[in-house]
C-alpha atoms as a PDB file:
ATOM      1  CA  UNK A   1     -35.645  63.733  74.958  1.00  0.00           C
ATOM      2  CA  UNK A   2     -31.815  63.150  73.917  1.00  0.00           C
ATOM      3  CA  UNK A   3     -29.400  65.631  75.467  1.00  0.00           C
ATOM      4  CA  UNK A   4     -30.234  69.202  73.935  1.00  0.00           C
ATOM      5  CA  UNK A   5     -26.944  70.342  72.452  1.00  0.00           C
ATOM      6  CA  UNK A   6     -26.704  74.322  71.900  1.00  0.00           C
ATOM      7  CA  UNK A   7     -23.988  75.538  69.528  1.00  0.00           C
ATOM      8  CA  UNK A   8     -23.015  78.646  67.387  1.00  0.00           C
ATOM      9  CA  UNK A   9     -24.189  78.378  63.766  1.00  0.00           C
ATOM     10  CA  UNK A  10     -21.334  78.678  60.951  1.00  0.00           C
ATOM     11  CA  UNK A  11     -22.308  78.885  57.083  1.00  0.00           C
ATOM     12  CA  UNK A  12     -22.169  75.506  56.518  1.00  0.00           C
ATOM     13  CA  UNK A  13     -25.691  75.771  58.698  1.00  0.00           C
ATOM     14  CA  UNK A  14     -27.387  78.501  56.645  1.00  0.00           C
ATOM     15  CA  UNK A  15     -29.371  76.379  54.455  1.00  0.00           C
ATOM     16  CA  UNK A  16     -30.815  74.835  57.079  1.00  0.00           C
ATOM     17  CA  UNK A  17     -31.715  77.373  58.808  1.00  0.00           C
ATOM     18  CA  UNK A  18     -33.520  78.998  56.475  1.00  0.00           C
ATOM     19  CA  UNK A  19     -35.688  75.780  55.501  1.00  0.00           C
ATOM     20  CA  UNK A  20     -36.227  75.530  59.584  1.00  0.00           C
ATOM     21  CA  UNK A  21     -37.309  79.263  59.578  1.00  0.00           C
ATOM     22  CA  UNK A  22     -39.581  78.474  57.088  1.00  0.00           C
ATOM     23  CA  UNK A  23     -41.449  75.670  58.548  1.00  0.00           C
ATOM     24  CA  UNK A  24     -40.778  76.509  62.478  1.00  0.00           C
ATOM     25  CA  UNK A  25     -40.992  80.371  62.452  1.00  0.00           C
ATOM     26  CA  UNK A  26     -44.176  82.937  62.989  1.00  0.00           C
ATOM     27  CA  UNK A  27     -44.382  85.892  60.337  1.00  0.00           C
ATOM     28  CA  UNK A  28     -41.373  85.184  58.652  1.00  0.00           C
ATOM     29  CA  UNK A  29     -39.457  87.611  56.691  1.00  0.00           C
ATOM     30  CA  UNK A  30     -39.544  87.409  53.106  1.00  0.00           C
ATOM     31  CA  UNK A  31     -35.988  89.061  52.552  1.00  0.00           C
ATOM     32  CA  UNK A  32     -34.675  86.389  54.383  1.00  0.00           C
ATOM     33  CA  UNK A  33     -31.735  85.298  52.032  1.00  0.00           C
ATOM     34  CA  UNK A  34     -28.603  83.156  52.279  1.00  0.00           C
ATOM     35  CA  UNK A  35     -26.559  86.559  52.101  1.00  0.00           C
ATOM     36  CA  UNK A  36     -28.245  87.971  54.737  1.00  0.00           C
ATOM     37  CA  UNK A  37     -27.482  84.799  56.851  1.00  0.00           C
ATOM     38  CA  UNK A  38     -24.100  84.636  56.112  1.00  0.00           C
ATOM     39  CA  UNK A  39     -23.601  88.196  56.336  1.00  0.00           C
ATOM     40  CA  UNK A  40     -24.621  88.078  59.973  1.00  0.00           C
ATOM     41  CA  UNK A  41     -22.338  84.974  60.845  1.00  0.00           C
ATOM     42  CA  UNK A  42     -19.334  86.662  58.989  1.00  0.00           C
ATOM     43  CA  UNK A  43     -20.254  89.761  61.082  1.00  0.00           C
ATOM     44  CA  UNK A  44     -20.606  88.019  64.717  1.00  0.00           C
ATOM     45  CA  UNK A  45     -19.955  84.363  64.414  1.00  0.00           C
ATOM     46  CA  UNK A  46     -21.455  83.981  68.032  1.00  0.00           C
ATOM     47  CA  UNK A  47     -24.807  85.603  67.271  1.00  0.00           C
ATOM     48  CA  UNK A  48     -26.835  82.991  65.637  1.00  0.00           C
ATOM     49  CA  UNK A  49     -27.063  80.047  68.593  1.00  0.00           C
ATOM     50  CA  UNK A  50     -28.732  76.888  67.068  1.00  0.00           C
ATOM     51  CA  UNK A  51     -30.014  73.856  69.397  1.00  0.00           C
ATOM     52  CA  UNK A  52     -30.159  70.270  67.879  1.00  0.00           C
ATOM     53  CA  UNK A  53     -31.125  67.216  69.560  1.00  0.00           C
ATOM     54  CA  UNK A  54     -29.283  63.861  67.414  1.00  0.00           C
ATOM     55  CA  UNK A  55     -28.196  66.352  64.809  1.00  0.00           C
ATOM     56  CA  UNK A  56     -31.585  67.539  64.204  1.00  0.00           C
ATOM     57  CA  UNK A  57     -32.258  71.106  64.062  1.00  0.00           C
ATOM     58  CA  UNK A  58     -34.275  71.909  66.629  1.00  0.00           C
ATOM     59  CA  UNK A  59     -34.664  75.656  67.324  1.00  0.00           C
ATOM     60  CA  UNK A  60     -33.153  78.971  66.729  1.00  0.00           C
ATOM     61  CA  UNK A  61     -32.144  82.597  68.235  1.00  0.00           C
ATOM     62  CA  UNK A  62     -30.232  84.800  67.093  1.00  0.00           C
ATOM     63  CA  UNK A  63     -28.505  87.193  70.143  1.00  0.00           C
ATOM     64  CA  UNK A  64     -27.244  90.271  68.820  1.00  0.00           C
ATOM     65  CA  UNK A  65     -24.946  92.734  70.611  1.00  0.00           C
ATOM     66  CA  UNK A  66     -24.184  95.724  68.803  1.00  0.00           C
ATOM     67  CA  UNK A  67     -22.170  97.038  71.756  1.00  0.00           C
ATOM     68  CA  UNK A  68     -23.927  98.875  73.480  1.00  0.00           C
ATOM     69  CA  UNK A  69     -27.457  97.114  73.645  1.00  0.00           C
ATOM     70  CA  UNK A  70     -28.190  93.451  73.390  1.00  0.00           C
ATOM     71  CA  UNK A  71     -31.247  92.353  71.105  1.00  0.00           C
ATOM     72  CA  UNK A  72     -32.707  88.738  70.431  1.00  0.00           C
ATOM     73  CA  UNK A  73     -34.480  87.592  67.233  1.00  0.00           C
ATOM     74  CA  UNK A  74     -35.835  84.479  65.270  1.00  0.00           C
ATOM     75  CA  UNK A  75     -36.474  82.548  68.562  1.00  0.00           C
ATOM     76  CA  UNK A  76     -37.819  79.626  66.640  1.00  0.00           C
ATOM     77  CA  UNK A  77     -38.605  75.900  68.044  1.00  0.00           C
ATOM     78  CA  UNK A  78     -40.111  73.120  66.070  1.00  0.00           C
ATOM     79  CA  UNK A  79     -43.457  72.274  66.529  1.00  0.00           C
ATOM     80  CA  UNK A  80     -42.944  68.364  67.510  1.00  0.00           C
ATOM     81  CA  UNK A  81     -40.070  69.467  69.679  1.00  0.00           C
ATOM     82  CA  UNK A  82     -42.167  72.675  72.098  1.00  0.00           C
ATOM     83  CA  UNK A  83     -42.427  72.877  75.731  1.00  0.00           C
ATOM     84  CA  UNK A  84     -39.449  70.717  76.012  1.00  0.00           C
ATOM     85  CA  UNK A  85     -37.172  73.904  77.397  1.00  0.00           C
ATOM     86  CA  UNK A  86     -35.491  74.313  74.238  1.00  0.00           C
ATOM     87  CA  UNK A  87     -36.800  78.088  73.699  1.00  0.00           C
ATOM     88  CA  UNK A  88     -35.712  78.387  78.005  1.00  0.00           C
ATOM     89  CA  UNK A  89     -32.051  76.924  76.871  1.00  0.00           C
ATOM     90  CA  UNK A  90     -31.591  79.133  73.709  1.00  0.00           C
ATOM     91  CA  UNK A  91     -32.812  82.279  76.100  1.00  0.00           C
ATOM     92  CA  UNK A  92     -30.483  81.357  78.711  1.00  0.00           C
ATOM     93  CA  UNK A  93     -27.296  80.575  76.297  1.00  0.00           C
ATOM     94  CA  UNK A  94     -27.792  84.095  74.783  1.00  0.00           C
ATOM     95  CA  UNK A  95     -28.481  86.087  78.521  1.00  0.00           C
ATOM     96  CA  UNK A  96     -25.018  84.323  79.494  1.00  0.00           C
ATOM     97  CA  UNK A  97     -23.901  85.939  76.101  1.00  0.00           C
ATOM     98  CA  UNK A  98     -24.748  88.958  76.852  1.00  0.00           C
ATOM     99  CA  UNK A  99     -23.653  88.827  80.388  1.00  0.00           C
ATOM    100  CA  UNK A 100     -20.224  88.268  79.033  1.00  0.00           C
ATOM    101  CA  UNK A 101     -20.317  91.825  77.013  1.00  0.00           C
ATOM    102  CA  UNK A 102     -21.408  92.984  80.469  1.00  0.00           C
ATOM    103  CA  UNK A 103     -25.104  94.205  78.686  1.00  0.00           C
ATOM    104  CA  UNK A 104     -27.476  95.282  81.539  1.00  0.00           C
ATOM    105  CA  UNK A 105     -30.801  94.257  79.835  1.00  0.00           C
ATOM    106  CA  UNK A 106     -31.898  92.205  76.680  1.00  0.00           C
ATOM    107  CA  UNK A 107     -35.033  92.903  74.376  1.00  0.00           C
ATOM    108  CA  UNK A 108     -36.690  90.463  72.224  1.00  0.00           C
ATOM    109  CA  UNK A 109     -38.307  90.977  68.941  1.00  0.00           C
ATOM    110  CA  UNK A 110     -41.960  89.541  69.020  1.00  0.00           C
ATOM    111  CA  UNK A 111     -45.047  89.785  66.757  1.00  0.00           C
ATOM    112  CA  UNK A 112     -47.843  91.080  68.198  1.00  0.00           C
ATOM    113  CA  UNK A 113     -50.351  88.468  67.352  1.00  0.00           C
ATOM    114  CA  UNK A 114     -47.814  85.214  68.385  1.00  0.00           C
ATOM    115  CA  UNK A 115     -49.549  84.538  71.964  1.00  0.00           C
ATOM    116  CA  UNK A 116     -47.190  81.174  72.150  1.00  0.00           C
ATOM    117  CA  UNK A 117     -44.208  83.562  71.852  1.00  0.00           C
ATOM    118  CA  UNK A 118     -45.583  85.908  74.334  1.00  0.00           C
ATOM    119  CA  UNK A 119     -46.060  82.887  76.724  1.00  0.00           C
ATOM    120  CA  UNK A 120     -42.615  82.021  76.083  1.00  0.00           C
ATOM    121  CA  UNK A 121     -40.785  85.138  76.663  1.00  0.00           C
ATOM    122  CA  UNK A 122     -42.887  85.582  79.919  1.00  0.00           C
ATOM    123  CA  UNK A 123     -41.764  82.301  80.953  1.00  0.00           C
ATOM    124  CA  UNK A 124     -38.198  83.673  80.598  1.00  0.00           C
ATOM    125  CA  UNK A 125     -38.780  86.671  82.775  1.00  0.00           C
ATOM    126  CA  UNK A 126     -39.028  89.499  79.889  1.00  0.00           C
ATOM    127  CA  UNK A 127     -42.589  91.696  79.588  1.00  0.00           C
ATOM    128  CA  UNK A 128     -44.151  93.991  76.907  1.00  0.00           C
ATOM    129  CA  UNK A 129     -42.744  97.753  77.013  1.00  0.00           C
ATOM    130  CA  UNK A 130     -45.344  99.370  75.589  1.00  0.00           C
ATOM    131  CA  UNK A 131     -44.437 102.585  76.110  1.00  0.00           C
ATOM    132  CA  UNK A 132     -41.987 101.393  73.491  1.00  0.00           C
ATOM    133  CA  UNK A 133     -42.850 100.820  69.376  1.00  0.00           C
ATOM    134  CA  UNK A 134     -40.497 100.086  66.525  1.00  0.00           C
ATOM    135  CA  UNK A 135     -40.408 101.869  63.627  1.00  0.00           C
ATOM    136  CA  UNK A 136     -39.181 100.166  60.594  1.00  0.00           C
ATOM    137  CA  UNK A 137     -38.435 102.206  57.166  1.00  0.00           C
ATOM    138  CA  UNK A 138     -37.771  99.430  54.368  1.00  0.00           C
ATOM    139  CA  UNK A 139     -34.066  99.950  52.574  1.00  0.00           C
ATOM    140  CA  UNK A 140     -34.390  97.940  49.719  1.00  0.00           C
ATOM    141  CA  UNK A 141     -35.105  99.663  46.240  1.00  0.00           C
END
């Protein structure tokens, strides 16, 4: 594998991302939309980390700090480019993130049904809190 290069995405990266979401991503959202994208970079500019190897887009993960809490999303990798250490990188560029804002603990968003994301966020040290659920209310009329 070339050098893994990890870097913040900016909006010139938005279309990508949303084509790599689309073919590299479990259960994704259908609201995803290139407002929604930008709206987050215009909002934090260091939340959405993206990891290329050559240029090519890689894998995904968006670290979000809200200020008090720290939450990661959208870990994607692409399925030629997997247990290369690219999720492990991504996970360990955000946890330095967070560090930074001196956050104490990070959670993950994961589907319940994605066993290879479970396997990857247990490789990274994080476990289910199941005394835990979300509860999600749609906003959109």
């Amino acid at each position: 594998m070339t050098e893994l290069k990890i870097r913040y995405g900016h909006t010139g990266d938005v279309e990508t991302v949303l084509r790599f979401w689309k073919s590299a991503a479990e259960g994704t959202d259908r609201h995803d939309s290139p407002q929604a994208c930008l709206a987050l970079i215009e909002r934090d500019p260091e939340a959405l980390l993206l990891a290329e190897i050559d240029g090519l887009l890689v894998g995904t993960l968006i670290a979000g700090w809200d200020g008090w809490r720290a939450h990661l999303y959208r870990l994607a990798v692409h399925p030629g480019h997997r247990r290369r250490g690219i999720a492990r990188a991504l996970i360990a560029q955000a946890e330095q993130r967070f560090r930074g804002f001196g956050a104490f603990r990070a959670d993950a968003m994961v589907l319940h049904d994605n066993d290879l994301a479970h396997r990857a966020w247990a490789a990274a040290g994080y476990r289910r809190q199941p005394e835990w659920g979300r509860w999600v209310k749609p906003l959109a009329t």
